[in-house]
PDB file of N, CA and C in Angstrom:
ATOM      1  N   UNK A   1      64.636-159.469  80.818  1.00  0.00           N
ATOM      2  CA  UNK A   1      64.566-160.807  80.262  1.00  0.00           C
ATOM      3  C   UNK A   1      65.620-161.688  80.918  1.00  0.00           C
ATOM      4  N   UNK A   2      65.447-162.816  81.223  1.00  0.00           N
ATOM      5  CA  UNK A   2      66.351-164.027  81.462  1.00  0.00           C
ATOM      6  C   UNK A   2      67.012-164.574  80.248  1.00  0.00           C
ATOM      7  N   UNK A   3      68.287-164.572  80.648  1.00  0.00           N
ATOM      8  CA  UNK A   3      69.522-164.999  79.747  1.00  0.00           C
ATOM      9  C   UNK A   3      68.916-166.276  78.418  1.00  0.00           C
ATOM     10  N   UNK A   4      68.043-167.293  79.348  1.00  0.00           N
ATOM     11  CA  UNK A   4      67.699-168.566  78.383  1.00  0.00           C
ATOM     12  C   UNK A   4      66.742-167.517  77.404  1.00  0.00           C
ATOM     13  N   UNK A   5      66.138-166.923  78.038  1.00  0.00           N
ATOM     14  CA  UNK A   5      64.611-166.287  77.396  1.00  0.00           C
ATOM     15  C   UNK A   5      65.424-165.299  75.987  1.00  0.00           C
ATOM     16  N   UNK A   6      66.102-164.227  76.429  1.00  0.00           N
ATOM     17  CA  UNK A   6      66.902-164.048  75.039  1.00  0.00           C
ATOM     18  C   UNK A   6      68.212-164.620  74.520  1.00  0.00           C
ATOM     19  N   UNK A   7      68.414-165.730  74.765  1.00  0.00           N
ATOM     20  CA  UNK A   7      68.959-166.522  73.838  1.00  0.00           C
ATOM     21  C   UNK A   7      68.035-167.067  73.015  1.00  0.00           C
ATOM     22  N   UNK A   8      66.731-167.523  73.814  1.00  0.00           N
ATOM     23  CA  UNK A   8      65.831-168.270  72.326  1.00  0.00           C
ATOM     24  C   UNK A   8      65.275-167.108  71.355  1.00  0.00           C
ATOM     25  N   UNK A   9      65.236-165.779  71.693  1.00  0.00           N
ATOM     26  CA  UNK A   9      64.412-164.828  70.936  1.00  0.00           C
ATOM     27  C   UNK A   9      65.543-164.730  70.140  1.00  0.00           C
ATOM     28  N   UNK A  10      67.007-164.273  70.369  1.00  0.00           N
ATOM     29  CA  UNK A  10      67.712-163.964  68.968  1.00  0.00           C
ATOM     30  C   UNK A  10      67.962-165.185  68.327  1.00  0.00           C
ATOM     31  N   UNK A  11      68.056-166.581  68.687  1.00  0.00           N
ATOM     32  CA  UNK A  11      68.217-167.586  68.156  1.00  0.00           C
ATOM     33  C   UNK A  11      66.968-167.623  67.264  1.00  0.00           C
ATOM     34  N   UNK A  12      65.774-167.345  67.837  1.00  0.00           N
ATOM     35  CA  UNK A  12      64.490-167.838  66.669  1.00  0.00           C
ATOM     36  C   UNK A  12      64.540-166.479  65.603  1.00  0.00           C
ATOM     37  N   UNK A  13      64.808-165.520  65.961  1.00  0.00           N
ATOM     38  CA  UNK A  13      64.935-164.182  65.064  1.00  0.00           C
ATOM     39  C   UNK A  13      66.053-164.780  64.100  1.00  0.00           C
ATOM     40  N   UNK A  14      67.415-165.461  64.609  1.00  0.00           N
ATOM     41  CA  UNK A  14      68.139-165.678  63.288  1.00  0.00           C
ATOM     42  C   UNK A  14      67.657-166.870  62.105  1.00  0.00           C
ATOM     43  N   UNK A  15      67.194-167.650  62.654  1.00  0.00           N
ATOM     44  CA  UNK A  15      66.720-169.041  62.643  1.00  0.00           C
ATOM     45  C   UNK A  15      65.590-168.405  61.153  1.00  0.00           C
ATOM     46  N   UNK A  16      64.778-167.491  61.594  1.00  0.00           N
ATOM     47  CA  UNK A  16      63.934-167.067  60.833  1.00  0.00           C
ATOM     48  C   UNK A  16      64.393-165.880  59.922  1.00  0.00           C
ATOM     49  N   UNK A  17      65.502-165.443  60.022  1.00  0.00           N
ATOM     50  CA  UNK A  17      65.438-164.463  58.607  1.00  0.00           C
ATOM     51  C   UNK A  17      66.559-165.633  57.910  1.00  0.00           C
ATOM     52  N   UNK A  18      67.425-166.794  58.730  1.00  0.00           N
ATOM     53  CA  UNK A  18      67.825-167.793  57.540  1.00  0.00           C
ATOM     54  C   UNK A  18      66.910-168.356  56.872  1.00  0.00           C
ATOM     55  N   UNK A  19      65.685-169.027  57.322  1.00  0.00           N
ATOM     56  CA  UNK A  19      64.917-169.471  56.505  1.00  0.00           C
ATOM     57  C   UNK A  19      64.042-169.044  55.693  1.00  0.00           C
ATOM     58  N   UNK A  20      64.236-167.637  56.109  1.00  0.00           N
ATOM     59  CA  UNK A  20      63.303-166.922  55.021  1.00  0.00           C
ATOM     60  C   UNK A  20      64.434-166.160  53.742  1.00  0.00           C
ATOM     61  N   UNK A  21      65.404-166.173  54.183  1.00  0.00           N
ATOM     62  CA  UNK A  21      66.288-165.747  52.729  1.00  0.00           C
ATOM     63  C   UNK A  21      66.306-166.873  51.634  1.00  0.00           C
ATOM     64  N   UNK A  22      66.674-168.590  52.474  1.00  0.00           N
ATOM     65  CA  UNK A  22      66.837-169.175  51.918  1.00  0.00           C
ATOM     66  C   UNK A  22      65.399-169.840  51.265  1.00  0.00           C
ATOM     67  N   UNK A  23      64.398-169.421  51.373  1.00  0.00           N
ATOM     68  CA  UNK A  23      63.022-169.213  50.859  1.00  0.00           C
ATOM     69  C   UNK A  23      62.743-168.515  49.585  1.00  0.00           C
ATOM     70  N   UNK A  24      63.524-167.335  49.785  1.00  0.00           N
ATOM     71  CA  UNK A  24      63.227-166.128  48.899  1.00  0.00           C
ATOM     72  C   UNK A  24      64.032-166.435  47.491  1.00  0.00           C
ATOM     73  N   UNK A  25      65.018-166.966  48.129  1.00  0.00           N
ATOM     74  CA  UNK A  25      66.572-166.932  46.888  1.00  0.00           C
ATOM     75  C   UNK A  25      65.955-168.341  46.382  1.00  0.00           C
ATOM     76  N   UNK A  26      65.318-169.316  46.730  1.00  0.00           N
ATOM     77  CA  UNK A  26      64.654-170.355  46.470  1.00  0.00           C
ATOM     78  C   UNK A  26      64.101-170.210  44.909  1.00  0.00           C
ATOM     79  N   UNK A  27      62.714-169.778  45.711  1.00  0.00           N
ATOM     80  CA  UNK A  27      61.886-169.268  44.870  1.00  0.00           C
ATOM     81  C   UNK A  27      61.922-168.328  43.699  1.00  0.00           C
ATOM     82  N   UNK A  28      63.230-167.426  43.842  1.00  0.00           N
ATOM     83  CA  UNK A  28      63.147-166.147  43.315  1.00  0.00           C
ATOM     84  C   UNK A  28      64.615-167.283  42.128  1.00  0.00           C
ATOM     85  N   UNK A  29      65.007-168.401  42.382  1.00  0.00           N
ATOM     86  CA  UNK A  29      65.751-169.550  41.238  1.00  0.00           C
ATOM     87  C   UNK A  29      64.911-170.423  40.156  1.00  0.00           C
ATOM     88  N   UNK A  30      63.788-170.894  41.462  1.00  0.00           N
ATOM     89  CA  UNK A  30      62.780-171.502  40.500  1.00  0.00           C
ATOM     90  C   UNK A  30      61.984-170.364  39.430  1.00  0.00           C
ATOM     91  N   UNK A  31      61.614-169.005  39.756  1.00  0.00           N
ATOM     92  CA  UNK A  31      61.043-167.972  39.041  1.00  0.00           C
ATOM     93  C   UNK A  31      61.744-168.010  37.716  1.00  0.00           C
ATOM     94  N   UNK A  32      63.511-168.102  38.102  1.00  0.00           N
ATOM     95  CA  UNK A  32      64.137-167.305  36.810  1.00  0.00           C
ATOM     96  C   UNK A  32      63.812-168.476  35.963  1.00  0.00           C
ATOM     97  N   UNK A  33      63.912-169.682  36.586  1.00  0.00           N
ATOM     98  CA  UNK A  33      64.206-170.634  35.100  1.00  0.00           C
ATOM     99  C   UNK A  33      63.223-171.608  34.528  1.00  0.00           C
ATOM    100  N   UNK A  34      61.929-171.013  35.332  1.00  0.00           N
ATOM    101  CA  UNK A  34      60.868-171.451  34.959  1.00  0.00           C
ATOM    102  C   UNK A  34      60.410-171.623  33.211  1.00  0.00           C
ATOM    103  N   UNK A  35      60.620-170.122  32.629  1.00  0.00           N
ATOM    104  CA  UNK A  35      60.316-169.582  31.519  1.00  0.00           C
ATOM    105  C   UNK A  35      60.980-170.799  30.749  1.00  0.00           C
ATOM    106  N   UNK A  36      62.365-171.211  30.744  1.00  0.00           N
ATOM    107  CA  UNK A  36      63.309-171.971  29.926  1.00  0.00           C
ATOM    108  C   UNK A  36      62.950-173.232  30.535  1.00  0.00           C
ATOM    109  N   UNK A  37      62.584-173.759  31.584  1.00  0.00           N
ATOM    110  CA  UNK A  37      61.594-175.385  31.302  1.00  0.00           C
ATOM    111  C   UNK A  37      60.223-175.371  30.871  1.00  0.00           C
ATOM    112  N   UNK A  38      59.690-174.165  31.097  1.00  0.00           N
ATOM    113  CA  UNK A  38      58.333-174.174  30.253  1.00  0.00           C
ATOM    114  C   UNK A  38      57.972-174.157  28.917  1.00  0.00           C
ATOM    115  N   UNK A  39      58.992-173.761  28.637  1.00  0.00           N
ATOM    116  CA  UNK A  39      59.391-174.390  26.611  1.00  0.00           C
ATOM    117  C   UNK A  39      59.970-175.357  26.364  1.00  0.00           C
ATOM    118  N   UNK A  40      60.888-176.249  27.132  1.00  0.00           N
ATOM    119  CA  UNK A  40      60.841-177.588  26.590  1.00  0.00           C
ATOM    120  C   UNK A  40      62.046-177.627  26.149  1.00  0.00           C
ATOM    121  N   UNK A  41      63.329-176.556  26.988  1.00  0.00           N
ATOM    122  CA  UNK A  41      64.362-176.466  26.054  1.00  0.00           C
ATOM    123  C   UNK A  41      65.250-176.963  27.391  1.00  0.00           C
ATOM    124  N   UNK A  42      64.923-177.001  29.004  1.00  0.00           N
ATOM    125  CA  UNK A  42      66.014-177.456  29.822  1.00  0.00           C
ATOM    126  C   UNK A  42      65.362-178.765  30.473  1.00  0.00           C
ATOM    127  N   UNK A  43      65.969-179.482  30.664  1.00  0.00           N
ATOM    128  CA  UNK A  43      65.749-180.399  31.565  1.00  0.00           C
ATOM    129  C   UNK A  43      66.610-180.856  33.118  1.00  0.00           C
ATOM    130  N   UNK A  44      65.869-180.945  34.132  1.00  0.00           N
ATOM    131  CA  UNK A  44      66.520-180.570  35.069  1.00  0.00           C
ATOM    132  C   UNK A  44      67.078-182.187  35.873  1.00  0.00           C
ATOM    133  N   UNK A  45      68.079-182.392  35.511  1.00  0.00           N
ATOM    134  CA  UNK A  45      68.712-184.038  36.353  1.00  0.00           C
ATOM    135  C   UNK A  45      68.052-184.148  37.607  1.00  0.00           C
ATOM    136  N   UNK A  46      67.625-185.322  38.239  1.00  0.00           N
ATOM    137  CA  UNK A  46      67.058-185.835  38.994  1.00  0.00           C
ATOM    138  C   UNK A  46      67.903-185.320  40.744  1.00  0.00           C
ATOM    139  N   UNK A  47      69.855-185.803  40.516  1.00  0.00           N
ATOM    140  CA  UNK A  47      70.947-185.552  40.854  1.00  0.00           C
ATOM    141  C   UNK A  47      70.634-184.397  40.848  1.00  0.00           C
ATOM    142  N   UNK A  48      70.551-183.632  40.450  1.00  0.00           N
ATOM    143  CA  UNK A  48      71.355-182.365  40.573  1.00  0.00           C
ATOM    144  C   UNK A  48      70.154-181.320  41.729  1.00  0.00           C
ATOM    145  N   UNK A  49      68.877-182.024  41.466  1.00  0.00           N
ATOM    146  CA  UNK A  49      67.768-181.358  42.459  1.00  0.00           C
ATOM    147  C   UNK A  49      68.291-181.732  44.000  1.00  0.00           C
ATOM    148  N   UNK A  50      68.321-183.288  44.018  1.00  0.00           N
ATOM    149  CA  UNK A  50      68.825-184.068  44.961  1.00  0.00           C
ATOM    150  C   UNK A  50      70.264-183.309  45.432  1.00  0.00           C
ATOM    151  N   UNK A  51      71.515-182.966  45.005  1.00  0.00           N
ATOM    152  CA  UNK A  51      72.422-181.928  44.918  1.00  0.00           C
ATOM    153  C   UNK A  51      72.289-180.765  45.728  1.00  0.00           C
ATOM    154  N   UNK A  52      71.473-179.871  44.754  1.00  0.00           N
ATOM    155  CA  UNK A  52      70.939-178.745  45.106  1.00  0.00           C
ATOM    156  C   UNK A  52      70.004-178.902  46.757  1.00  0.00           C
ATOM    157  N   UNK A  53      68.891-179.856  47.132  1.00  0.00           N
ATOM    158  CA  UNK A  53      68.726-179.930  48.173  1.00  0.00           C
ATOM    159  C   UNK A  53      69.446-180.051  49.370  1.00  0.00           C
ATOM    160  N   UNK A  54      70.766-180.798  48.803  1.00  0.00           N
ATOM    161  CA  UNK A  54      71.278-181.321  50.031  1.00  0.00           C
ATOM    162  C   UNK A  54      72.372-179.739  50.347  1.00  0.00           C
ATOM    163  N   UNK A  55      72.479-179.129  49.526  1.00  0.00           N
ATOM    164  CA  UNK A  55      73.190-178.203  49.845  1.00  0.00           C
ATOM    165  C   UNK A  55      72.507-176.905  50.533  1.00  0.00           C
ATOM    166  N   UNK A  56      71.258-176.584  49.817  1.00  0.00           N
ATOM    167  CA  UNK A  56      70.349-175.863  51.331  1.00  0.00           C
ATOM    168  C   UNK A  56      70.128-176.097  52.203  1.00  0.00           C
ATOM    169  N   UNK A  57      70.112-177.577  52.688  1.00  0.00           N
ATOM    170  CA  UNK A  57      70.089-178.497  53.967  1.00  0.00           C
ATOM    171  C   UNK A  57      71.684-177.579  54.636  1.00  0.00           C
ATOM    172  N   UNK A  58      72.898-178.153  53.976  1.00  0.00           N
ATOM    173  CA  UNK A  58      73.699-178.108  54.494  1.00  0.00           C
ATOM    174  C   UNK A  58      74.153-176.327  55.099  1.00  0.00           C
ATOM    175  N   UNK A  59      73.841-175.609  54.250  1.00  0.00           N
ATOM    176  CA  UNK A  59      73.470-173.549  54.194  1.00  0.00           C
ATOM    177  C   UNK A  59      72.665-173.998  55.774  1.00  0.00           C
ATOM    178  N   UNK A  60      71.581-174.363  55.880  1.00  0.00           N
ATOM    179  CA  UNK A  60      70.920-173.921  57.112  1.00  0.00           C
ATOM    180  C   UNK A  60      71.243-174.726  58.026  1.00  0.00           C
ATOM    181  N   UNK A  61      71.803-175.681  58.174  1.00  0.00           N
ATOM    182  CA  UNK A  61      72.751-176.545  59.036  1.00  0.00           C
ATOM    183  C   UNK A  61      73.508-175.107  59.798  1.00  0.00           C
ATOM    184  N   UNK A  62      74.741-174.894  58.888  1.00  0.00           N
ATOM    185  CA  UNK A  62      75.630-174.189  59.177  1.00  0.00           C
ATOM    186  C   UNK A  62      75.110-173.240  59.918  1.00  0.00           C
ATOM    187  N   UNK A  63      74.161-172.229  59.372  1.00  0.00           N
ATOM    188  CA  UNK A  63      73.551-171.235  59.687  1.00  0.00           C
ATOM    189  C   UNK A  63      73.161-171.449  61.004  1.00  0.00           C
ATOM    190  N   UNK A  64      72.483-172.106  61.377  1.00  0.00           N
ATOM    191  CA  UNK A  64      71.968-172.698  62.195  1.00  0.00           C
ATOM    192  C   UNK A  64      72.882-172.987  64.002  1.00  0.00           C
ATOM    193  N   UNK A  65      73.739-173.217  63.458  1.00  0.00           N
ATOM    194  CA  UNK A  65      74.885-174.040  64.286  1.00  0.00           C
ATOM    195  C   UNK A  65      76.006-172.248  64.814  1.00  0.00           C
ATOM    196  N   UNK A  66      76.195-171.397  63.411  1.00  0.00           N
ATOM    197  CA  UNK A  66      77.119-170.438  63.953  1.00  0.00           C
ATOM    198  C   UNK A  66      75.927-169.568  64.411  1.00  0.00           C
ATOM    199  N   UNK A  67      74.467-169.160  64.582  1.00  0.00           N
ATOM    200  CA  UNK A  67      73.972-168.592  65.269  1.00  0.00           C
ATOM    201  C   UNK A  67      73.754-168.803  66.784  1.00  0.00           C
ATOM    202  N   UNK A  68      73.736-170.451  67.098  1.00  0.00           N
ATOM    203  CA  UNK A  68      73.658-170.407  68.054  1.00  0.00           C
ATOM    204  C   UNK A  68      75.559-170.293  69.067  1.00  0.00           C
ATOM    205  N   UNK A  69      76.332-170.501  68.055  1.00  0.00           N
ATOM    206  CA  UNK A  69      77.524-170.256  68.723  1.00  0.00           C
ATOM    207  C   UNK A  69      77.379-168.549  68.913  1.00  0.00           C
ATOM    208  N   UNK A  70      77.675-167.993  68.275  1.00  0.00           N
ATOM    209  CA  UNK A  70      77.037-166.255  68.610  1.00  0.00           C
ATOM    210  C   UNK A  70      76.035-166.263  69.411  1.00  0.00           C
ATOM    211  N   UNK A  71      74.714-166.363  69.829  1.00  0.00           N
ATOM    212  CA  UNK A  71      74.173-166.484  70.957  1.00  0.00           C
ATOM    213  C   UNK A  71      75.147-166.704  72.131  1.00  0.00           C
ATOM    214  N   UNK A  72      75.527-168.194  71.953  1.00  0.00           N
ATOM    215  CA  UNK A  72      76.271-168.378  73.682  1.00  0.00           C
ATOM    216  C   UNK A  72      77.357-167.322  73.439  1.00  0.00           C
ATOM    217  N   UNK A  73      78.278-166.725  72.331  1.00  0.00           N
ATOM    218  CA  UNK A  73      78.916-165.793  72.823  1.00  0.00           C
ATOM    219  C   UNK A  73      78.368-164.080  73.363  1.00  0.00           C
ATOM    220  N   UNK A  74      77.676-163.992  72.602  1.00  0.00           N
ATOM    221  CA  UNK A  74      76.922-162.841  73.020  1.00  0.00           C
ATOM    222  C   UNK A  74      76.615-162.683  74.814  1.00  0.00           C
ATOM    223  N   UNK A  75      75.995-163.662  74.837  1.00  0.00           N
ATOM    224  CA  UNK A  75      75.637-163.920  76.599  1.00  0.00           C
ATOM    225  C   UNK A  75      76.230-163.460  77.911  1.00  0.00           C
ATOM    226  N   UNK A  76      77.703-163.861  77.456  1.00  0.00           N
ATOM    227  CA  UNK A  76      79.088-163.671  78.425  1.00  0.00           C
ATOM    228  C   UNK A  76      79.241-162.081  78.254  1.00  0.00           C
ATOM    229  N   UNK A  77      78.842-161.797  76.884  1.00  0.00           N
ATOM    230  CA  UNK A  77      78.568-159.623  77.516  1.00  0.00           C
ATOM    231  C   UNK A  77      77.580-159.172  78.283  1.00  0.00           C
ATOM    232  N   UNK A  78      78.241-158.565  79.375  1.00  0.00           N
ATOM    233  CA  UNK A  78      77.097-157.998  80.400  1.00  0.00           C
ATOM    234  C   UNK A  78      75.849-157.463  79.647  1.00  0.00           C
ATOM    235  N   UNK A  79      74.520-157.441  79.484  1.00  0.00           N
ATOM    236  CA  UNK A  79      73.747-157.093  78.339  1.00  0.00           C
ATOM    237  C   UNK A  79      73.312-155.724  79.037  1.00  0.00           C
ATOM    238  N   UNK A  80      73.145-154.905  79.740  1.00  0.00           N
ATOM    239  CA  UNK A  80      72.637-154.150  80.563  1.00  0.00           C
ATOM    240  C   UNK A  80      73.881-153.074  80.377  1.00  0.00           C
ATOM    241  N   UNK A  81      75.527-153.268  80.979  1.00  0.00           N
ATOM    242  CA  UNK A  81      76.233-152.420  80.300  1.00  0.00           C
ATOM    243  C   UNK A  81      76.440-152.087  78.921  1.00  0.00           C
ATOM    244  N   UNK A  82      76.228-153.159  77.987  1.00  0.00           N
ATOM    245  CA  UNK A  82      76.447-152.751  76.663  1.00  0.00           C
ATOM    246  C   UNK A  82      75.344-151.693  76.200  1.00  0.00           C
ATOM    247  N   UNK A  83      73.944-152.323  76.395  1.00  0.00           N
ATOM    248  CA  UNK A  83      73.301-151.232  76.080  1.00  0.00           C
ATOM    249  C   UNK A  83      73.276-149.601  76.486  1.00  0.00           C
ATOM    250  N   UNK A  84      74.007-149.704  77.939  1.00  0.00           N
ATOM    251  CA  UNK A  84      73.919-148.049  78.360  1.00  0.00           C
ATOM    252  C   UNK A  84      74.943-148.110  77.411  1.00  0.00           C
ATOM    253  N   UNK A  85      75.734-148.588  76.746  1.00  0.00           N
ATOM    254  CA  UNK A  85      77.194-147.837  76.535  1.00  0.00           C
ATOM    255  C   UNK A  85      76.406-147.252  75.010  1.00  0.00           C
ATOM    256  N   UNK A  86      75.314-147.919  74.334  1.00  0.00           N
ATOM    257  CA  UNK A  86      74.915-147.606  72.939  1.00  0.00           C
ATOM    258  C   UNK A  86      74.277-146.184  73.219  1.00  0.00           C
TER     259      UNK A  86
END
């Protein structure tokens, strides 16, 4: 493989188990507290969704940004010696 070629494969491999955790843990928030707005006993602030969005935004920002710094560091290891050495 060429250096660009696996940089984009582990970049899209990280890219994709961030967005799929932050999918899972999503969903698996809306699950728990479904039961307690479906009776009529929570109500959820407008803010605080708005909140809550901007802060998964900001999770896969990050995520996002230190994977590809790990990529370009990864790179600068010979990839061919490391693996004989495994």
């Amino acid at each position: 493989f060429r250096e660009k070629r696996l940089a984009q494969m582990v970049l899209l491999e990280n890219v994709l188990l961030l967005v799929g955790g932050l999918a899972t843990g999503t969903v698996a928030a809306l699950l728990a507290v479904l039961p307690h707005k479906l009776t009529g006993n929570a109500s959820i602030p407008t803010h605080l969704l708005r909140d809550l969005a901007l802060m998964l935004l900001a999770v896969l920002v990050v995520g996002i940004i230190s994977s590809l710094l790990s990529v370009r560091a990864s790179l600068k290891v010979p990839v061919l010696s490391a693996l004989r050495g495994e």
